[in-house]
N, C-alpha and C. Protein backbone atom coordinates (compact mmCIF):
# COMPACT_ATOMS: atom_id res chain seq x y z
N UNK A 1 0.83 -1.17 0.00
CA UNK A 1 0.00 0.00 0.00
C UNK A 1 0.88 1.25 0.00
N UNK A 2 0.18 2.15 -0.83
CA UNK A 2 1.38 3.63 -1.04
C UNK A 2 1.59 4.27 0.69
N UNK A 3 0.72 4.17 1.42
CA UNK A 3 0.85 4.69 2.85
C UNK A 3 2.34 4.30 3.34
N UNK A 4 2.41 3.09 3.16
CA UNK A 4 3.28 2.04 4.09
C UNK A 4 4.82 2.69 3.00
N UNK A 5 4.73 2.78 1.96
CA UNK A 5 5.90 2.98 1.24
C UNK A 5 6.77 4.21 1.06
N UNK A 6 5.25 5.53 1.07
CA UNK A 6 5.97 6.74 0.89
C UNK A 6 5.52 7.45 2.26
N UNK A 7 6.24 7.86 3.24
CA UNK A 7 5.53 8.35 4.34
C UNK A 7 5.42 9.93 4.76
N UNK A 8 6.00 11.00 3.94
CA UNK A 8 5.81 11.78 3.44
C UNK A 8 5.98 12.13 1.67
N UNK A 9 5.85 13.41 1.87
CA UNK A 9 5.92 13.41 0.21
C UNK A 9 7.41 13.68 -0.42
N UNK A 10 7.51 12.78 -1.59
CA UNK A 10 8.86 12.84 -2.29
C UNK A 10 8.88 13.28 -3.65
N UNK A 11 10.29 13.53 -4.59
CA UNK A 11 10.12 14.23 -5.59
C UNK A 11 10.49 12.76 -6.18
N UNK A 12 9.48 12.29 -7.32
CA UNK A 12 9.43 11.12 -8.28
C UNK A 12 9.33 10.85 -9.27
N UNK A 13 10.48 10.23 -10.34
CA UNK A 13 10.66 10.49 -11.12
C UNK A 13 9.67 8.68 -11.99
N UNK A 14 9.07 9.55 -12.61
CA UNK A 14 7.31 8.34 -13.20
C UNK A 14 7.81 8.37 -15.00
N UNK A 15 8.06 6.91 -15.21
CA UNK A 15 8.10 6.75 -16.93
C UNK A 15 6.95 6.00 -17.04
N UNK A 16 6.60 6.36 -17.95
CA UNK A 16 4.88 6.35 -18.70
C UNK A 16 5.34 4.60 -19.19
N UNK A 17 5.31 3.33 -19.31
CA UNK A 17 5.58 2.42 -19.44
C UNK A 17 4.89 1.87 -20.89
N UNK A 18 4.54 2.33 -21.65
CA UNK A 18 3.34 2.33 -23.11
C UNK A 18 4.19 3.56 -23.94
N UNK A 19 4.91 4.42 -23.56
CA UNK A 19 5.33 5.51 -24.62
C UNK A 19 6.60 6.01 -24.08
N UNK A 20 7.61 5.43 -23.40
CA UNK A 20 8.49 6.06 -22.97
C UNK A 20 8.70 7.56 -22.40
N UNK A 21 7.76 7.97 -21.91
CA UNK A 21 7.64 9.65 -21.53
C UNK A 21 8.45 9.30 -20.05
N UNK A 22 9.23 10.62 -19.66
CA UNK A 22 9.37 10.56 -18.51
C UNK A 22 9.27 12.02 -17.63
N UNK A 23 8.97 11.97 -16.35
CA UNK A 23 8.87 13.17 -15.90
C UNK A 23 8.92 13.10 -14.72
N UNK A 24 9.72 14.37 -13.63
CA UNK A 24 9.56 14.09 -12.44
C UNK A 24 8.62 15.10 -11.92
N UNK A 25 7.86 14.94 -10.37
CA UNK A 25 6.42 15.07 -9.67
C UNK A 25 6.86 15.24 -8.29
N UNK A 26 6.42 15.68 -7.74
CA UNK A 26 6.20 15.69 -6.08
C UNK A 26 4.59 14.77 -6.08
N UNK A 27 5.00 13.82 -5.28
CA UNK A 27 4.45 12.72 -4.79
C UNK A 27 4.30 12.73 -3.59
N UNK A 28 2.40 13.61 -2.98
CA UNK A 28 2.51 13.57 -1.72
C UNK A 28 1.21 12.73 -1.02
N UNK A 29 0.57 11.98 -2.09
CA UNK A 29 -1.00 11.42 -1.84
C UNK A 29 -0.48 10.22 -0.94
N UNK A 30 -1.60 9.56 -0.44
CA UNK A 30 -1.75 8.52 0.53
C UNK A 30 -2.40 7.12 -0.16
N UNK A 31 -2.41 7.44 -1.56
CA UNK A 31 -3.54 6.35 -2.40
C UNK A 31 -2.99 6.27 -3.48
N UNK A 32 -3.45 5.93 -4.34
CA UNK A 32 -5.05 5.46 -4.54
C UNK A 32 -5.41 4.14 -3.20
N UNK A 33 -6.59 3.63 -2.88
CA UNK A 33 -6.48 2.37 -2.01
C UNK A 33 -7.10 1.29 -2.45
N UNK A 34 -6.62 0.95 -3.86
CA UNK A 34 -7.17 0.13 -4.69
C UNK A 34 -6.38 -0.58 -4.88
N UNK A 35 -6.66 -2.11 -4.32
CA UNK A 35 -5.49 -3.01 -5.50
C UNK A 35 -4.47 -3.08 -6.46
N UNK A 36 -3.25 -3.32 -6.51
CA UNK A 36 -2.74 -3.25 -7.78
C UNK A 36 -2.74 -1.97 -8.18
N UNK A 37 -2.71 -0.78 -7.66
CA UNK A 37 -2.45 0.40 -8.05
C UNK A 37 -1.70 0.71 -6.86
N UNK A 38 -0.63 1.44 -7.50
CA UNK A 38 1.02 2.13 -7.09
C UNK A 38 0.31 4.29 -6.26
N UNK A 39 0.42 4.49 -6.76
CA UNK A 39 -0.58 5.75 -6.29
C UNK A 39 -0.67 6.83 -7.43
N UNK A 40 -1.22 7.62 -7.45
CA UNK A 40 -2.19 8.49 -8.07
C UNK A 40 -0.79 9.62 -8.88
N UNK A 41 -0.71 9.99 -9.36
CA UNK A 41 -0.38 11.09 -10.37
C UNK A 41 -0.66 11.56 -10.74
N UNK A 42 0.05 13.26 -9.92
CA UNK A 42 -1.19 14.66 -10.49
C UNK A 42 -1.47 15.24 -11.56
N UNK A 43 -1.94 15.71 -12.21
CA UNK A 43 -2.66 16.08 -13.32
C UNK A 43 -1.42 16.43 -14.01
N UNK A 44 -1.16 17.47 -14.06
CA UNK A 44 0.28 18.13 -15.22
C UNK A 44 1.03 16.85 -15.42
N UNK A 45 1.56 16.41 -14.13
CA UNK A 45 2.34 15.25 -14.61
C UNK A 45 2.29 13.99 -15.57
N UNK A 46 0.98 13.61 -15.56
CA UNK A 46 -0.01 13.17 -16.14
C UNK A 46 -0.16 12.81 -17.57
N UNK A 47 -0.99 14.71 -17.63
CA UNK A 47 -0.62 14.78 -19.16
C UNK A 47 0.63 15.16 -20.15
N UNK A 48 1.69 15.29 -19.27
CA UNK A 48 2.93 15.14 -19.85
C UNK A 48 3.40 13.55 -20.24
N UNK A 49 3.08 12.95 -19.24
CA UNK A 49 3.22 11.13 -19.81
C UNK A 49 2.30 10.83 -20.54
N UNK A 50 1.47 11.50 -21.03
CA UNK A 50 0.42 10.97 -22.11
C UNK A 50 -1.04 9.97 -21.70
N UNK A 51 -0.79 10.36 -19.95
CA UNK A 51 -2.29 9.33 -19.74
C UNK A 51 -2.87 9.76 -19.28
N UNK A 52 -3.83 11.03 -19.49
CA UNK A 52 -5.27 11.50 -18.96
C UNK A 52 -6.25 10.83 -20.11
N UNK A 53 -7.09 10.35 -19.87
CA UNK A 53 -8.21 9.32 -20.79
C UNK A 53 -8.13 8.14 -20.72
N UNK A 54 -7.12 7.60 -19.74
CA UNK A 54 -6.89 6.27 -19.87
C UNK A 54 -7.28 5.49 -18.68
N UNK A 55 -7.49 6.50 -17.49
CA UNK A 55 -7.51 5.74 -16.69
C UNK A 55 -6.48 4.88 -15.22
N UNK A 56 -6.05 4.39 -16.12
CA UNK A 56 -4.70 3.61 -15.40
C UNK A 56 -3.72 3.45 -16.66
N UNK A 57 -2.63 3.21 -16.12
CA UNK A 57 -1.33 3.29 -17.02
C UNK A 57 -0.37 3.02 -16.48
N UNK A 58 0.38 1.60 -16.70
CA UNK A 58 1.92 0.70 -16.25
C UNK A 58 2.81 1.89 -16.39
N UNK A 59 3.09 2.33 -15.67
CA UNK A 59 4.57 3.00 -15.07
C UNK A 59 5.23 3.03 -14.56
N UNK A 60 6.69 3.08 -14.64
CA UNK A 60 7.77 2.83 -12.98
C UNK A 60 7.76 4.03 -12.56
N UNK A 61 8.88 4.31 -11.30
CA UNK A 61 8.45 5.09 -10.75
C UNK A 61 9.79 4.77 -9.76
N UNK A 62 10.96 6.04 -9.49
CA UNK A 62 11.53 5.63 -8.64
C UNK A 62 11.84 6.72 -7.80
N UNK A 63 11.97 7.17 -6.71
CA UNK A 63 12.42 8.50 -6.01
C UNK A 63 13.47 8.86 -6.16
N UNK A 64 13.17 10.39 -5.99
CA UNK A 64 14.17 10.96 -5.85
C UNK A 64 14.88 12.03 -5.29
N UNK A 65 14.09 12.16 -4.41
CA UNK A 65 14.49 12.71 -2.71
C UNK A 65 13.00 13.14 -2.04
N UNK A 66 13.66 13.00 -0.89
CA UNK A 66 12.32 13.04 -0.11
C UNK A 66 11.88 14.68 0.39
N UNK A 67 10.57 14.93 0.61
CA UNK A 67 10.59 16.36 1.36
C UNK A 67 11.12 16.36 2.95
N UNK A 68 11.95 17.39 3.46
CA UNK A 68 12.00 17.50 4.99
C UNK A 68 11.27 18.22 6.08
């Protein structure tokens, strides 16, 4: 669960896994709390990786520093 993994918010760098886009985000949500979903990605970031309309979308996702 994203709770247990990110425990404040971090700066994260998310590749779109379907189109090679990459982009980094401040990552500060607590969710999604759905199964099989990694957590939520905010809008700009989003539509820079090419997935608003889709729904869900395979992406990695690795940090890259945390807030203090």
């Amino acid at each position: 669960m994203p709770a247990r993994i990110r425990r404040s918010a971090s700066r994260t760098q998310v590749t779109n896994l379907g189109n090679g886009r990459r982009v980094e985000a401040w990552v500060s949500d607590r969710g999604p709390f759905v199964a099989n979903r990694y957590t939520d990605v905010p809008w700009a970031p989003a539509e820079r990786l090419g997935m608003l309309g889709h729904g869900t979308t395979r992406v990695m996702s690795r940090r890259v520093e945390d807030c203090r």
